[in-house]
N, C-alpha and C. Protein backbone atom coordinates (compact mmCIF):
# COMPACT_ATOMS: atom_id res chain seq x y z
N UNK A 1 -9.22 -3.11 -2.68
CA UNK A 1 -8.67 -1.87 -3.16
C UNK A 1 -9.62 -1.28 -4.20
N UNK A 2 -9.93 -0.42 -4.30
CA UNK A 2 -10.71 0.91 -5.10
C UNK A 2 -9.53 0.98 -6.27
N UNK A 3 -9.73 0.09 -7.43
CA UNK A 3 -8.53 0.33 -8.29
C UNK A 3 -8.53 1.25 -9.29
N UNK A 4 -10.41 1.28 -9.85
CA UNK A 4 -10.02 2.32 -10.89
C UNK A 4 -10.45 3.81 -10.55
N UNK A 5 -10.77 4.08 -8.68
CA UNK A 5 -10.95 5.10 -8.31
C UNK A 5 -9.59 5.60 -8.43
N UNK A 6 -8.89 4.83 -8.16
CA UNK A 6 -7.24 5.18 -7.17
C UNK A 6 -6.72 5.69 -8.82
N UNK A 7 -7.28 4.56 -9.60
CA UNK A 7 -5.95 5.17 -10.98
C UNK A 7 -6.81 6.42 -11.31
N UNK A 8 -8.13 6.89 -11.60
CA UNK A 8 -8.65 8.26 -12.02
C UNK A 8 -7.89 9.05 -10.90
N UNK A 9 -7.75 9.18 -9.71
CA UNK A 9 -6.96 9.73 -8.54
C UNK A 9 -5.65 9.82 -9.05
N UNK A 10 -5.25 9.47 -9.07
CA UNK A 10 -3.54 9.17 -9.61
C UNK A 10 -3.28 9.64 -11.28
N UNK A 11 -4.43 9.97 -12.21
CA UNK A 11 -4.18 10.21 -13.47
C UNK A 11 -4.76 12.06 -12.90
N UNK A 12 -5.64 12.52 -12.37
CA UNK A 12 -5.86 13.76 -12.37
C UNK A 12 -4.90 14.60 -11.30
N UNK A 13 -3.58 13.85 -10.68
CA UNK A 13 -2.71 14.02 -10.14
C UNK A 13 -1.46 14.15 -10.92
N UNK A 14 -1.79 13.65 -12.40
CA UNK A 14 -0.54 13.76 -13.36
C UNK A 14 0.10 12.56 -13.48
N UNK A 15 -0.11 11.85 -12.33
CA UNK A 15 0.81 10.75 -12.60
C UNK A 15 0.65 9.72 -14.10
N UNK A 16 1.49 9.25 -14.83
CA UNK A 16 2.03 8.88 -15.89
C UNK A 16 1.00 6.93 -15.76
N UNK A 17 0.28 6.97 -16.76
CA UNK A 17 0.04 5.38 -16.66
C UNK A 17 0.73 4.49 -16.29
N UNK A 18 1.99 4.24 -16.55
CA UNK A 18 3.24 3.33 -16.23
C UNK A 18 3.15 3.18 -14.60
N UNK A 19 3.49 4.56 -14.16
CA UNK A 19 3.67 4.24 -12.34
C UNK A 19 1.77 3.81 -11.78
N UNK A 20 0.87 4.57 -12.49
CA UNK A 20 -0.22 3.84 -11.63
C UNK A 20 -0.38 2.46 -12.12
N UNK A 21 0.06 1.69 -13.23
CA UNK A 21 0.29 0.62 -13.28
C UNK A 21 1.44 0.11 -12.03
N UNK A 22 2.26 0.46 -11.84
CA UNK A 22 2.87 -0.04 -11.25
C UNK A 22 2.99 0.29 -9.18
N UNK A 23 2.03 1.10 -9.25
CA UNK A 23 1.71 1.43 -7.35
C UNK A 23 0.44 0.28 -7.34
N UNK A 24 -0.59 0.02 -8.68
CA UNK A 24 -1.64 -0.82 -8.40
C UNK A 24 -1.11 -2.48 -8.31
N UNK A 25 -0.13 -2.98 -8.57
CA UNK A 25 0.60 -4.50 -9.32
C UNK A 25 1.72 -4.13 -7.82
N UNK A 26 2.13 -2.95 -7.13
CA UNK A 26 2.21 -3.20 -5.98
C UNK A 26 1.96 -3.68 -4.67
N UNK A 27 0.81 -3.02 -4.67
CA UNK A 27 -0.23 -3.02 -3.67
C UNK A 27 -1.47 -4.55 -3.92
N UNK A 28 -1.51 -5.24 -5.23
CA UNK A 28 -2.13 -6.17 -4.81
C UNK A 28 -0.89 -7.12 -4.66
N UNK A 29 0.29 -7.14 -4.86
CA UNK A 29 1.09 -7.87 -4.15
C UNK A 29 1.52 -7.92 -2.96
N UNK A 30 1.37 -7.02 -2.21
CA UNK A 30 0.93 -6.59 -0.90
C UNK A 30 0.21 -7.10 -0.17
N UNK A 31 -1.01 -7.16 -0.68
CA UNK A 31 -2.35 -7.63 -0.24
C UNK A 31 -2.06 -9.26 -0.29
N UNK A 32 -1.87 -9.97 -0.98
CA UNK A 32 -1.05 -10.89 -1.04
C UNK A 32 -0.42 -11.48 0.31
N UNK A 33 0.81 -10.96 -0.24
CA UNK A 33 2.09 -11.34 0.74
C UNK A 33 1.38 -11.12 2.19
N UNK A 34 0.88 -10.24 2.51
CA UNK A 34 0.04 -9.96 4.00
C UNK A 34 -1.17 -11.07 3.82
N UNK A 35 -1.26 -12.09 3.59
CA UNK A 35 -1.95 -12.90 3.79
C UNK A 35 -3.68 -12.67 3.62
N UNK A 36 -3.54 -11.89 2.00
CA UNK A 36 -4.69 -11.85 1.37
C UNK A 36 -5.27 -10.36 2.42
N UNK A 37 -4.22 -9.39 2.75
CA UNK A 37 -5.29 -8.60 3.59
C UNK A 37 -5.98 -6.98 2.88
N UNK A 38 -7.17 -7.10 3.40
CA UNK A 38 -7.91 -5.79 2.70
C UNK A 38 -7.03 -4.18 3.28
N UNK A 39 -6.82 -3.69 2.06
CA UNK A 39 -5.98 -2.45 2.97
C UNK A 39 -6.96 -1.42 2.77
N UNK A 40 -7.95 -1.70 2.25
CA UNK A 40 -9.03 -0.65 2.69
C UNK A 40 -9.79 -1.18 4.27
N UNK A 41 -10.05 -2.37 4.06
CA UNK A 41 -9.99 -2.44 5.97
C UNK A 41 -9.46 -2.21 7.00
N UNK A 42 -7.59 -2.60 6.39
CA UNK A 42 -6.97 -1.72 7.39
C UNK A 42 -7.09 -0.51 7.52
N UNK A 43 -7.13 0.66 6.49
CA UNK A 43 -7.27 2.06 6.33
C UNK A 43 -8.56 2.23 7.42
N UNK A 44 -9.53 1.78 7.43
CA UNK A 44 -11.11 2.20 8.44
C UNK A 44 -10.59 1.75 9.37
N UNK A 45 -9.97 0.92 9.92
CA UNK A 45 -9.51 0.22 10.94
C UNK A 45 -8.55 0.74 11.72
N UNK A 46 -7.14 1.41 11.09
CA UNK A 46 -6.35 2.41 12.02
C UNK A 46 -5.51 3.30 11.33
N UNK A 47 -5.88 3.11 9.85
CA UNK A 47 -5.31 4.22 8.98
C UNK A 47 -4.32 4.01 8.78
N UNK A 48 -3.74 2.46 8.89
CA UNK A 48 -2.48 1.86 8.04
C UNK A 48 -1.58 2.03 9.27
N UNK A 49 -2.11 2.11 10.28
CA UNK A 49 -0.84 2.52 11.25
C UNK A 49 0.11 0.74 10.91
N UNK A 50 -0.74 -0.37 11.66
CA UNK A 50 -0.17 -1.67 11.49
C UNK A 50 0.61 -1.57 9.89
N UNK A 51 0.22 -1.39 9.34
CA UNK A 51 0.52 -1.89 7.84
C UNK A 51 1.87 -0.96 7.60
N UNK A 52 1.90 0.01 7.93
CA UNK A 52 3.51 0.64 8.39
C UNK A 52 4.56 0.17 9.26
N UNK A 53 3.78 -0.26 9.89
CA UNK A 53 5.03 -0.71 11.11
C UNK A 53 5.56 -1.91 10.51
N UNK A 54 5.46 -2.50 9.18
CA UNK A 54 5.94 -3.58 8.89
C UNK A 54 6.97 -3.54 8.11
N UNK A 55 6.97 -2.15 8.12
CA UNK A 55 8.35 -1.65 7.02
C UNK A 55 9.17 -1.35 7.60
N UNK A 56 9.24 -1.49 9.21
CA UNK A 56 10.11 -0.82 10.34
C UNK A 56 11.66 -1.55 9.87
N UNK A 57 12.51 -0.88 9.78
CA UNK A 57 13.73 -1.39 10.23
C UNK A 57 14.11 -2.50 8.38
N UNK A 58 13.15 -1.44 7.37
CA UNK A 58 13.27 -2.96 6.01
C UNK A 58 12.55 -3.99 6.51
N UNK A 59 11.59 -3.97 7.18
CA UNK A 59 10.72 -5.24 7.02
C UNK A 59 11.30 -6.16 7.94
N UNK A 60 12.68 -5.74 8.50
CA UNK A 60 13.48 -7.05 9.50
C UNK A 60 13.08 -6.75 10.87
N UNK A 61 11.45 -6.76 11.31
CA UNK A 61 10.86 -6.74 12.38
C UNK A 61 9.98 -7.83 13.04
N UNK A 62 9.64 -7.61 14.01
CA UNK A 62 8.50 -8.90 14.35
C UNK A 62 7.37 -9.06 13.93
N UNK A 63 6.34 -7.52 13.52
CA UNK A 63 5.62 -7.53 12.95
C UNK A 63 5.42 -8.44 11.68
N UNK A 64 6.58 -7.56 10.50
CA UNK A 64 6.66 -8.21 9.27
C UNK A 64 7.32 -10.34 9.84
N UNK A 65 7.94 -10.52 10.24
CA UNK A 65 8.03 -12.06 11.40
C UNK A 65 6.99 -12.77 10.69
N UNK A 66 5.82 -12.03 10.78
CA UNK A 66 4.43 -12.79 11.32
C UNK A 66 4.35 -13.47 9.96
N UNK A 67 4.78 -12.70 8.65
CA UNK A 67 4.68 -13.32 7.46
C UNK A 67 5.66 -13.66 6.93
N UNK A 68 6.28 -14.68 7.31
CA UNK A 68 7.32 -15.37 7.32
C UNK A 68 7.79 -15.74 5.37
N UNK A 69 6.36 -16.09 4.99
CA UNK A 69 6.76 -16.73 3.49
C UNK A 69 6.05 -15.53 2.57
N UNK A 70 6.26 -14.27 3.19
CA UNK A 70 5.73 -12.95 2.10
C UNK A 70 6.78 -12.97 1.13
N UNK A 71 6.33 -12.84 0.42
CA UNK A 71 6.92 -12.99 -1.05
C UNK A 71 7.21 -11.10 -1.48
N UNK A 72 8.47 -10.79 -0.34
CA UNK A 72 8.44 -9.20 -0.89
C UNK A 72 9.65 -8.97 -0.69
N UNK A 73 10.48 -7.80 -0.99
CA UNK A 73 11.97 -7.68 -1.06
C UNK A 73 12.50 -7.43 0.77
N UNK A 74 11.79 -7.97 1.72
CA UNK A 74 12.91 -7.46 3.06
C UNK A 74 13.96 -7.99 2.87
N UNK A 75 14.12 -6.77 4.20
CA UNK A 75 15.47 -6.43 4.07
C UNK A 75 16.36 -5.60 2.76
N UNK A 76 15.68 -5.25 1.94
CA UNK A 76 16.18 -4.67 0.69
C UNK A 76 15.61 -2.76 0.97
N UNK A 77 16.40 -2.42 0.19
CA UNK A 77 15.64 -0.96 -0.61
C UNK A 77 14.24 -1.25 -0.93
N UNK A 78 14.50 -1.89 -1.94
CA UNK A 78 12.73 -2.08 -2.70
C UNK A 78 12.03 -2.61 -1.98
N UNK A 79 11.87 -3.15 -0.61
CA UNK A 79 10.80 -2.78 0.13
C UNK A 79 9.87 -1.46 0.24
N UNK A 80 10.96 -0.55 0.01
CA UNK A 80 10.45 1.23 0.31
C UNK A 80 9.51 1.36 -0.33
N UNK A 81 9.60 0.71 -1.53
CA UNK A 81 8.24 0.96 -3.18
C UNK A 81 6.76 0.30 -2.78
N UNK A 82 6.92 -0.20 -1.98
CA UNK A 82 5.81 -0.99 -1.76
C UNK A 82 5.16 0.51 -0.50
N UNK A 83 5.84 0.36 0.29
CA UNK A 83 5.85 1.68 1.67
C UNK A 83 5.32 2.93 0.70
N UNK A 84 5.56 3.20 -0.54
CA UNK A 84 5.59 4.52 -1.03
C UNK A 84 4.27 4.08 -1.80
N UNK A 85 4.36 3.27 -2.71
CA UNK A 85 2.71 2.89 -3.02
C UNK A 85 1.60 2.82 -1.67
N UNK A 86 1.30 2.67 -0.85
CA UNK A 86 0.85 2.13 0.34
C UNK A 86 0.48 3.53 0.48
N UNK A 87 1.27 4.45 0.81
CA UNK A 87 1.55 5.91 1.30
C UNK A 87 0.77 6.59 0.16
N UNK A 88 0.67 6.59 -1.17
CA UNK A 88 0.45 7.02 -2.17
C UNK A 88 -1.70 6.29 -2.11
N UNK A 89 -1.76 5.51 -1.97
CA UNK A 89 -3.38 4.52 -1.65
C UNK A 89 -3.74 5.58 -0.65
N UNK A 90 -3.05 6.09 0.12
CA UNK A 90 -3.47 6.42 1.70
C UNK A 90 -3.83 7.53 1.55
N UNK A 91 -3.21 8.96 0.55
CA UNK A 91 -3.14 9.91 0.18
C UNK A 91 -4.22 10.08 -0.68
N UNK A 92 -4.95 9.22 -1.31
CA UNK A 92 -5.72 8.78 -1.71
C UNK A 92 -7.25 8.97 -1.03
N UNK A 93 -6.92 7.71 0.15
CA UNK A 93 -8.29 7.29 0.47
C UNK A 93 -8.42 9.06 1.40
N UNK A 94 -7.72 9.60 2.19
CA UNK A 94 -7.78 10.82 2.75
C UNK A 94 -8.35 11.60 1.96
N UNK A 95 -7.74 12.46 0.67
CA UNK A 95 -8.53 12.72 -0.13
C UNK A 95 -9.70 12.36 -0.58
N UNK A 96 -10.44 11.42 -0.92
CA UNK A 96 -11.69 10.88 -1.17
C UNK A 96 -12.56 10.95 0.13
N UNK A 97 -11.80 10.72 1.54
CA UNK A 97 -12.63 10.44 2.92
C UNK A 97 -12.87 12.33 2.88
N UNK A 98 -12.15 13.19 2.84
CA UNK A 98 -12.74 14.18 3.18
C UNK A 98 -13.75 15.05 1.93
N UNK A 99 -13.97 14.64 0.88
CA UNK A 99 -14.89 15.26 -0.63
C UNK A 99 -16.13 14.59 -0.24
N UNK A 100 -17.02 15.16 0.08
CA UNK A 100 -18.34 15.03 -0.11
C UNK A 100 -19.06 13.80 -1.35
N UNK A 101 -19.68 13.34 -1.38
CA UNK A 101 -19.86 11.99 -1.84
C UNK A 101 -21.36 12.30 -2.41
């Protein structure tokens, strides 16, 4: 993850230190629970399509199955926070993929 791109991204967006503290302490728990996976690889790879589909249904899918001992709220609401950080990275890397470099 691009962490202190994402938080300058996320601070010239307004957002409040507290929540980009808390979409970044998301998302490497994420990375985590998915069995250490790069979500900037997934992003080049299919643009998070997989990495969505794991939120299908609260996480009570076959996909999410696969990580049986993820350490994340399925089946709950607060799964969504993780989905909305994720969504929020993505909004992100789009922005940055289309600005000239």
């Amino acid at each position: 993850m691009k962490e202190i791109e994402f938080r300058q991204w996320l601070s010239n967006k307004n957002v409040s230190k507290k929540m980009q503290s808390d979409f970044v302490s998301r998302l490497k728990r994420f990375e985590r629970a998915i069995e250490a996976c790069d979500i900037d690889e997934q992003y080049h790879k299919d643009g998070f399509k997989y990495l969505f589909s794991l939120f299908d249904n609260k996480g009570l899918n076959d996909n999410m199955n696969r990580y049986n001992k993820a350490n994340l709220p399925i089946g709950t609401y607060q799964l969504s926070t993780f989905k909305y950080a994720l969504n929020k990275y993505k909004l992100f890397l789009d922005d940055t993929k289309s600005k000239p470099e």
